[in-house]
Protein backbone atom coordinates (compact mmCIF):
# COMPACT_ATOMS: atom_id res chain seq x y z
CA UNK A 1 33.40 -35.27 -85.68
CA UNK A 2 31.51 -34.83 -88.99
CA UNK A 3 28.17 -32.12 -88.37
CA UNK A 4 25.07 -34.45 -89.34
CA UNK A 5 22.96 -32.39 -91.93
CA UNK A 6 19.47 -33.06 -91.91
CA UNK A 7 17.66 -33.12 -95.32
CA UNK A 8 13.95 -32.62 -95.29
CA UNK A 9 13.02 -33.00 -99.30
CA UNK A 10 10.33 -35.23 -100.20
CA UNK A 11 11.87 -36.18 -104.27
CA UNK A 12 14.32 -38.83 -103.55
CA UNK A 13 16.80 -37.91 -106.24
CA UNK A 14 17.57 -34.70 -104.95
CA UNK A 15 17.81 -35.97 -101.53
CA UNK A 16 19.92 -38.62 -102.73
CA UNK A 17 22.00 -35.88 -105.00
CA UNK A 18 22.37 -33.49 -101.66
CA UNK A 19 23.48 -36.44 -99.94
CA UNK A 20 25.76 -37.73 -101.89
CA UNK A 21 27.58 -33.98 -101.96
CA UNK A 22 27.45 -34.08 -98.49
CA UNK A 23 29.14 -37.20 -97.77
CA UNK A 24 31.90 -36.00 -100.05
CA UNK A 25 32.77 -32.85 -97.94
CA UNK A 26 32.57 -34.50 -95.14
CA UNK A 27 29.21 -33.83 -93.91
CA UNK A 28 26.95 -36.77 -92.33
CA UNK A 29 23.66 -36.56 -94.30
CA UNK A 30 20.36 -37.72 -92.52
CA UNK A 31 17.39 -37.88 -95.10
CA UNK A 32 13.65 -37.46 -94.17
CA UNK A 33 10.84 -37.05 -96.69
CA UNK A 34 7.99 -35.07 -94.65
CA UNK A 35 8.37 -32.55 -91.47
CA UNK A 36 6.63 -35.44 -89.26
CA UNK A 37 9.33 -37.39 -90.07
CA UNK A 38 12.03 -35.01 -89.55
CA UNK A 39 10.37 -34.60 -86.34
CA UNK A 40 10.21 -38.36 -85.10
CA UNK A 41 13.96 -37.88 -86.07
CA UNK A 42 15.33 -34.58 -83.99
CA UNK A 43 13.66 -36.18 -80.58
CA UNK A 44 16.42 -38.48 -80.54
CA UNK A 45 19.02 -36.26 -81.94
CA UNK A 46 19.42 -32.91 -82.91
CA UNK A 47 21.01 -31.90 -86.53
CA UNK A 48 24.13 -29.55 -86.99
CA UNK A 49 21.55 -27.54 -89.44
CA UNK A 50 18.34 -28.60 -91.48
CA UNK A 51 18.05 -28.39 -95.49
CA UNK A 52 14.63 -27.84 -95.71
CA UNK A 53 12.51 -28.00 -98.77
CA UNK A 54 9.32 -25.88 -98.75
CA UNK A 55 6.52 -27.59 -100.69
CA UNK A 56 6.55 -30.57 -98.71
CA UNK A 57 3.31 -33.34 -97.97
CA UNK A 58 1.59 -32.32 -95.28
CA UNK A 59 3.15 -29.38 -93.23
CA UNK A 60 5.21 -27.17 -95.49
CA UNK A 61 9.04 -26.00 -94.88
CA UNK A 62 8.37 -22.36 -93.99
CA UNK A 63 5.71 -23.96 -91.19
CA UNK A 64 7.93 -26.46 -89.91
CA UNK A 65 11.06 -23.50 -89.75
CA UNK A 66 8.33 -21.44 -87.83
CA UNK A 67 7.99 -24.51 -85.67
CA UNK A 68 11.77 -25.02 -84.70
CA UNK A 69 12.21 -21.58 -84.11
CA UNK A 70 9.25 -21.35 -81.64
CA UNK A 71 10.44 -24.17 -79.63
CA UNK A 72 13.54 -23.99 -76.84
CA UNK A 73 15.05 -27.10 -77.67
CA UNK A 74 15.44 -26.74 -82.03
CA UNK A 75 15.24 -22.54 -81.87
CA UNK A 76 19.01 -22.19 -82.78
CA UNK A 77 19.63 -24.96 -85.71
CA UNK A 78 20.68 -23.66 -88.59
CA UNK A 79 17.80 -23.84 -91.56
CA UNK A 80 18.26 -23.36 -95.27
CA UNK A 81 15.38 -23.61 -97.48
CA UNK A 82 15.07 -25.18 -100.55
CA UNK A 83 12.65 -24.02 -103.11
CA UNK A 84 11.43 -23.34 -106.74
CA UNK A 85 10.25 -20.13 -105.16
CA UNK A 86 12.22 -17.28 -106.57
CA UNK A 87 10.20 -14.33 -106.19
CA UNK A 88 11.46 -11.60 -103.51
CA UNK A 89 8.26 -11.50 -101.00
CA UNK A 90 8.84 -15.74 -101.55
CA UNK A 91 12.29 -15.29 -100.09
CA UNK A 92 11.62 -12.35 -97.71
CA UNK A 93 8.52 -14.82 -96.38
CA UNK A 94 10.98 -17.76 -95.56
CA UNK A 95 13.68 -15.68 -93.80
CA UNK A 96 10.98 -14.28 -91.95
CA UNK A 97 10.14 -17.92 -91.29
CA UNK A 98 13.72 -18.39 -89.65
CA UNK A 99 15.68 -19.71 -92.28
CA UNK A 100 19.08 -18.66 -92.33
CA UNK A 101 19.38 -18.66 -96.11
CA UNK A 102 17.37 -19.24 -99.22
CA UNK A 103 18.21 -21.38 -102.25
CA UNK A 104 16.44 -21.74 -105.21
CA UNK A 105 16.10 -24.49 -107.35
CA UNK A 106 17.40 -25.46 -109.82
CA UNK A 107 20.83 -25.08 -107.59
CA UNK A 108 24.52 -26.22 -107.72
CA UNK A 109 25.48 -29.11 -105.02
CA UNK A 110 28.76 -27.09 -104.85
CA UNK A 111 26.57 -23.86 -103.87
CA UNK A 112 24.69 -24.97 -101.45
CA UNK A 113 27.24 -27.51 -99.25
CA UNK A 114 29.94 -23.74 -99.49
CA UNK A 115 26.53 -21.87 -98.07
CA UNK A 116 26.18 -24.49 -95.57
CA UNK A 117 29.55 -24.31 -94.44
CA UNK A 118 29.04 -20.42 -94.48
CA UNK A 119 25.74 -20.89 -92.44
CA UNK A 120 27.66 -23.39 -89.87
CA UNK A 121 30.72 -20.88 -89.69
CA UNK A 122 28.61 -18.12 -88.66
CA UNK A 123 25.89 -19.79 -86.25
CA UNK A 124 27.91 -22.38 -84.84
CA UNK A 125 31.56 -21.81 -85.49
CA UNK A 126 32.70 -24.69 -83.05
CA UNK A 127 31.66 -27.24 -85.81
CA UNK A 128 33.81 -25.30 -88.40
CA UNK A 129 37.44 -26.50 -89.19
CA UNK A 130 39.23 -23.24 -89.45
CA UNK A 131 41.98 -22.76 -86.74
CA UNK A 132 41.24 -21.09 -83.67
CA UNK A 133 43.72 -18.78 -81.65
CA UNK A 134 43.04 -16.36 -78.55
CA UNK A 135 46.15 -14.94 -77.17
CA UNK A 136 49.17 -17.37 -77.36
CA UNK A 137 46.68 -20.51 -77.25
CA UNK A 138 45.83 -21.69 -80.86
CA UNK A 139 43.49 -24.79 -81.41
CA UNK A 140 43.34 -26.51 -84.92
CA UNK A 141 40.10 -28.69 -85.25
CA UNK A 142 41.64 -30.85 -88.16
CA UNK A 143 45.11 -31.80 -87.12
CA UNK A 144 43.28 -31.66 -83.71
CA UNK A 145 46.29 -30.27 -82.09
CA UNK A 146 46.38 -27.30 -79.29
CA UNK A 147 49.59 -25.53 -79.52
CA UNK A 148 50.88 -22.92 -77.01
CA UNK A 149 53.46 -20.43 -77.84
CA UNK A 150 55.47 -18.13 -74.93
CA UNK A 151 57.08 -15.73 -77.63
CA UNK A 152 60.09 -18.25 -78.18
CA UNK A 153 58.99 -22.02 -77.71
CA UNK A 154 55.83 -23.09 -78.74
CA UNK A 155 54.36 -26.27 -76.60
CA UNK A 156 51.94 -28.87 -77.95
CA UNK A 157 49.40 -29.62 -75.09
CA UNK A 158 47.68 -32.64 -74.25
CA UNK A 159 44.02 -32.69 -74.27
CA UNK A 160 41.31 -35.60 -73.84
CA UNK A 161 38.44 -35.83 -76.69
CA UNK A 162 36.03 -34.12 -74.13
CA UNK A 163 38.59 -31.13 -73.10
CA UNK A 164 39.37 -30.75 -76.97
CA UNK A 165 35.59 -30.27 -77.97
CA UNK A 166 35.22 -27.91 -74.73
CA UNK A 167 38.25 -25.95 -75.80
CA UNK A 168 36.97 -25.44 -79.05
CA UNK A 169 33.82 -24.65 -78.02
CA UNK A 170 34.90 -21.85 -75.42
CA UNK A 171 37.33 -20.25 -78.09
CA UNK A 172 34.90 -19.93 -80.69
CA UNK A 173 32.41 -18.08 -78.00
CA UNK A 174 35.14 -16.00 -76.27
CA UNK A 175 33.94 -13.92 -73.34
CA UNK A 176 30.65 -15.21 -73.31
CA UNK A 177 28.82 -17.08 -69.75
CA UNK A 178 28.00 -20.67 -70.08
CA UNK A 179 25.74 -22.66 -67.70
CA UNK A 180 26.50 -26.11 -67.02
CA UNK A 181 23.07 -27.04 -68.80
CA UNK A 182 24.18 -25.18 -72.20
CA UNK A 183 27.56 -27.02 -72.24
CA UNK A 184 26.08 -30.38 -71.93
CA UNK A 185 24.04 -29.42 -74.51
CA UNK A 186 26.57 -28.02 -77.07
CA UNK A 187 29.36 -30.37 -76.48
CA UNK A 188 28.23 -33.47 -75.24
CA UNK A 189 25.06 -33.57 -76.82
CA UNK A 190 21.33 -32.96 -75.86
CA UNK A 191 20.80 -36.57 -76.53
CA UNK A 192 23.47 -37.68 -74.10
CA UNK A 193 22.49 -37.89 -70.52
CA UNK A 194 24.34 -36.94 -67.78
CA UNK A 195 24.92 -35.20 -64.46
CA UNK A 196 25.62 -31.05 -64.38
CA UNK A 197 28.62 -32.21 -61.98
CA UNK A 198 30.20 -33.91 -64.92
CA UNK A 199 31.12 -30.89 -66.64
CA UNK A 200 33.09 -29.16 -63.39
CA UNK A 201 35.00 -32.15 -63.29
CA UNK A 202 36.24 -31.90 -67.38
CA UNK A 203 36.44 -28.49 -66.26
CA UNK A 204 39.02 -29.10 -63.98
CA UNK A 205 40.78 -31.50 -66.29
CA UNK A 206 40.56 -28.86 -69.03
CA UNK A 207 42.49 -26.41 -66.57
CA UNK A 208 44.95 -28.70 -65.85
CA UNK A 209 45.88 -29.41 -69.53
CA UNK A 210 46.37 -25.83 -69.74
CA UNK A 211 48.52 -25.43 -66.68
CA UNK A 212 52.12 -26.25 -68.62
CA UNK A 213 51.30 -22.87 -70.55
CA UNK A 214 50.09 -21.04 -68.08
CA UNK A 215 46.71 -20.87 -69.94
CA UNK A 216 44.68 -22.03 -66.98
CA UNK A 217 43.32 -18.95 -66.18
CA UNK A 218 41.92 -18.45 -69.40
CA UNK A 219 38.53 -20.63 -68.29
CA UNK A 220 36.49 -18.57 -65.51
CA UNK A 221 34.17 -19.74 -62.96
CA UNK A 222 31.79 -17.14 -63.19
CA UNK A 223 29.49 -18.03 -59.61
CA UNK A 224 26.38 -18.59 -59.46
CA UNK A 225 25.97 -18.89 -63.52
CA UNK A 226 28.73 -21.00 -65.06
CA UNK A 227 32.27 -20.37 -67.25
CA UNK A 228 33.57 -18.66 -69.51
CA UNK A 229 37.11 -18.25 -71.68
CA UNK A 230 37.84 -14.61 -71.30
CA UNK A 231 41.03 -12.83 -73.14
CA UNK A 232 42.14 -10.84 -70.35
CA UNK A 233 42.31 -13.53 -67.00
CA UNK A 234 43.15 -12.00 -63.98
CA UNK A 235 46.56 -12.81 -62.61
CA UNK A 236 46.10 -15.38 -59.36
């Protein structure tokens, strides 16, 4: 699935030109001209990461990043902000602000969609396409293929959309607890509504998709707080 970038830049031809880039990689652009906008916008669904311009009508970028970072739901979306700025206390102000990176303007389209992809590697590697591997399990997000090797044979396994995108998301946050609540949220979607019970039951399927390898034991309940993929399982 494509990560939606939302742009928040109130001169439609740059809008239009980072769109237009973004489409190209691959990206899903969403365009919004003020932060109230851009607002009206994330309370139906959240972004992949913002491109936020700071001089904007109304509310300005750096307020609106404070904003997003204050708040539970929007505190860990990417930001980069787009300015004219380029003085160092201008740049050191909107990192402060929570942006995750700073480009000036004028800027290349090629630039700024290789820093976004840098941005999305490093704050949410599950919606990167590099190829995953812990131990003898290896996940490629583009072919969308999840290969399993023993040393001699290597096995393709069979995984449902829903087990793929929890795969990925456990291997690129190894060793790490996940309630129920934060896996709706990350691979399902905040938007989407539905039970906590629904993810012990993909759970379960994902399991059994890794049984033929003997990968199972990778995915840990951990009681009384949720799973995680650890590298070293313990033997049942």
């Amino acid at each position: 699935m494509a990560s939606s970038i939302l742009i928040v830049e109130d001169e439609p031809s740059i809008a239009e030109l980072i769109a237009v880039n973004l489409s190209h990689a691959g990206f899903l652009p969403v365009r919004a001209f003020q932060t109230e906008q851009a607002s009206q916008l994330m309370k139906e669904v959240l972004p992949d990461l913002v491109v936020l311009d700071w001089m904007l009508p109304g509310k300005s970028g750096v307020q609106f990043a404070k904003e997003l970072r204050s708040n539970e739901r929007t505190k860990d979306i990417p930001i980069i902000l787009l300015t004219a700025r380029s003085e160092e206390m201008d740049k050191i102000a909107g990192l402060e602000a929570g942006a995750d990176d700073y480009v000036t303007k004028p800027f290349s389209p090629k630039e700024l969609v290789a820093r976004i992809r840098a941005v999305l590697r490093r704050r949410s590697p599950q919606l990167a396409d590099e190829v995953v591997q812990i131990n003898n399990l290896r996940l490629d997000p583009v072919s969308h293929r999840v290969l399993a090797t023993n040393g001699i044979d290597e096995v393709s396994l069979d995984l449902g959309p829903t087990e793929f995108r929890l795969l990925h998301f456990f291997m690129t946050h190894p060793e790490r607890v996940h309630s129920r609540g934060q896996l709706l949220d990350k691979v399902w979607g905040d938007h989407v509504f539905v039970e906590e019970r629904t993810v012990d039951v993909h759970i379960k399927r994902l399991r059994a998709a890794l049984a033929p390898s003997n990968c199972q034991n990778l995915i840990e309940t951990v009681r009384g707080s949720g799973y995680r993929l650890t590298k070293t399982p313990i033997t049942q």
